[in-house]
Protein backbone atom coordinates (compact mmCIF):
# COMPACT_ATOMS: atom_id res chain seq x y z
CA UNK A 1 -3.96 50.08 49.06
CA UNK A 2 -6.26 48.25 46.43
CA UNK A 3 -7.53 45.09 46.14
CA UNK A 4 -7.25 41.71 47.84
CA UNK A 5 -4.35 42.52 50.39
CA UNK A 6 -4.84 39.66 52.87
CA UNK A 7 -4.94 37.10 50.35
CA UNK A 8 -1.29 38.29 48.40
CA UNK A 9 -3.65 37.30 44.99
CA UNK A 10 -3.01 40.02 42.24
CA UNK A 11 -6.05 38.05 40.48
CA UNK A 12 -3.60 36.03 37.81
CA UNK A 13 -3.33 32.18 39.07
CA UNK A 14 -0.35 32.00 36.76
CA UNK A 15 1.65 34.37 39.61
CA UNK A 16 1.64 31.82 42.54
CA UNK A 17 4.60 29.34 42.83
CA UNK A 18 2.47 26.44 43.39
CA UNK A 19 0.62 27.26 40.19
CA UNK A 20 1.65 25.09 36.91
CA UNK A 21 4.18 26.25 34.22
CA UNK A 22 2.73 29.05 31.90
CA UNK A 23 2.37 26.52 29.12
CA UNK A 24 -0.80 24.90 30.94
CA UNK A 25 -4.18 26.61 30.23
CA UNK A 26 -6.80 27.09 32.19
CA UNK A 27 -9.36 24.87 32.16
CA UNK A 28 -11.65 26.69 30.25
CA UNK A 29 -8.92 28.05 27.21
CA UNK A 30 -8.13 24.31 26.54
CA UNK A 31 -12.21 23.25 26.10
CA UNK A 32 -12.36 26.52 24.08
CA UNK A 33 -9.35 25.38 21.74
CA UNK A 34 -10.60 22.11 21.05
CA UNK A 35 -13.60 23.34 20.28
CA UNK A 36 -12.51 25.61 17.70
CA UNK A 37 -10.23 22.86 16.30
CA UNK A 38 -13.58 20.42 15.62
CA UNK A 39 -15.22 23.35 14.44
CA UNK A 40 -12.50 24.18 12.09
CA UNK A 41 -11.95 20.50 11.37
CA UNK A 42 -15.95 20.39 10.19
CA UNK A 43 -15.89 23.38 8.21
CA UNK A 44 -12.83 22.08 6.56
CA UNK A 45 -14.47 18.33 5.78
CA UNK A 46 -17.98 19.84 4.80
CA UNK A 47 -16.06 21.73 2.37
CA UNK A 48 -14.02 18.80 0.89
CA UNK A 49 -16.94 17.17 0.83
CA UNK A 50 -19.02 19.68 -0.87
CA UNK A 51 -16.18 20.03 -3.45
CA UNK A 52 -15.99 15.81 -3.99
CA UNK A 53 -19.99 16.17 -4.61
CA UNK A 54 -19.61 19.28 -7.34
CA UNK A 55 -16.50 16.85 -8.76
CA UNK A 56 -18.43 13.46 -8.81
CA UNK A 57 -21.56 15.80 -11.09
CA UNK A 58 -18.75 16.94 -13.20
CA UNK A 59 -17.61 13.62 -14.16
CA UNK A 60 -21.10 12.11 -14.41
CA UNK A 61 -21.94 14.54 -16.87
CA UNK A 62 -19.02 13.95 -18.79
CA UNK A 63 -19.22 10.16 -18.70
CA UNK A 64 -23.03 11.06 -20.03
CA UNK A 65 -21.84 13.09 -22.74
CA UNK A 66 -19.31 10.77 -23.46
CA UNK A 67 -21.63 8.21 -24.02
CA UNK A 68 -24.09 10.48 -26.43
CA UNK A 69 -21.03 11.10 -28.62
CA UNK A 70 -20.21 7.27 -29.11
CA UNK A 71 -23.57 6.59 -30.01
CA UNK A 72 -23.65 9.40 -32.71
CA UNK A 73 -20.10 8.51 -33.74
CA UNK A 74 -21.60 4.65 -34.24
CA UNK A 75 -24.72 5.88 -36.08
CA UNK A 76 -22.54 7.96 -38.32
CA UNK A 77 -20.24 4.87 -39.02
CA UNK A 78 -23.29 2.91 -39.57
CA UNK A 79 -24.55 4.94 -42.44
CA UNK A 80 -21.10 5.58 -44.05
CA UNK A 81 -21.09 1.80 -44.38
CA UNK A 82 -24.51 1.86 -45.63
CA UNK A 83 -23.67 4.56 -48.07
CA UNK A 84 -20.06 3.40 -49.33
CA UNK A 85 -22.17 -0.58 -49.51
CA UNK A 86 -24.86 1.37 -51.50
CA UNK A 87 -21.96 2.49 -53.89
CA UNK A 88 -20.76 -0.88 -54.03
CA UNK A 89 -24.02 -2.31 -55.47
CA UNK A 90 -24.80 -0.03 -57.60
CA UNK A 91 -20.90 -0.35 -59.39
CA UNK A 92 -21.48 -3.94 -59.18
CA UNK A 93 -24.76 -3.69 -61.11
CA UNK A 94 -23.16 -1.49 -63.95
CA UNK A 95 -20.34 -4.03 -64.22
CA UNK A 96 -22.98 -6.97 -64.32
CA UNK A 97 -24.17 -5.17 -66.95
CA UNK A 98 -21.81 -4.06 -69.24
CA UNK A 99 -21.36 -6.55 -71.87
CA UNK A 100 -17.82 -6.05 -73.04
CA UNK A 101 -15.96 -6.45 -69.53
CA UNK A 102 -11.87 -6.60 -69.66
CA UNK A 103 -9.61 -8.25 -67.17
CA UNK A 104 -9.44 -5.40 -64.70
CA UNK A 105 -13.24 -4.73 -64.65
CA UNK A 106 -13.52 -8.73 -64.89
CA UNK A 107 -11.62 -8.64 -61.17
CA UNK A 108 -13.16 -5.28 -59.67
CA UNK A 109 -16.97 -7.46 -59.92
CA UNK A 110 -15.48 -10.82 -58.73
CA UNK A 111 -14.07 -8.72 -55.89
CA UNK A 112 -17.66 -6.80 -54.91
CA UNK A 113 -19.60 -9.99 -55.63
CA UNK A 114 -17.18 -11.39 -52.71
CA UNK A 115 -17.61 -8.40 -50.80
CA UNK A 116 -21.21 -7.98 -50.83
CA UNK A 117 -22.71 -11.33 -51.12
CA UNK A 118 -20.54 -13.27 -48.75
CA UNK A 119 -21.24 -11.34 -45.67
């Protein structure tokens, strides 16, 4: 005969009647399990947290961006109004000009005098 006769142990403490129910663990499986789970738990949240970071850059740089374009879509408006004001005052001097001016062309310089000198 092998092993530990006198004792009646077949070395699993899961065989004795006064043991607990098979769904307790040993001592030693349980630390074990929660120690994966925190470990797992971490991994997970330096993950999520490594993706907010990458997300948060994204957006910066697009907010930046963002903000380049409306400044170069305002200097762009700023010298189309320059330009089409420039056209203005130069029509407006070639009306001024002119010395036979009939009703319609009599309007179009009251209407750019308005325009340009009442700003």
């Amino acid at each position: 005969m092998g092993g530990n006769v006198g004792s009646g142990s077949s070395g699993s403490r899961r065989s004795h009647e006064d043991s607990v129910g098979s769904s307790a663990r040993p001592m030693g499986r349980e630390a074990a399990k929660k120690k994966g789970k925190m470990k797992s738990k971490g991994e997970t949240l330096e993950k999520v947290e490594k993706e907010w970071v990458q997300f948060k850059e994204l957006k910066e740089q697009e907010i930046e961006q963002l903000k380049e374009l409306t400044l170069v879509k305002q200097q762009k408006n700023k010298l189309l109004q320059e330009k089409t004001q420039a056209k203005k005052m130069k029509m407006y001097l070639k009306l001024r000009d002119e010395e036979h001016v009939d009703d319609r062309k009599k309007e179009l310089l009251e209407k750019l005098e308005r325009e340009l000198f009442e700003n």
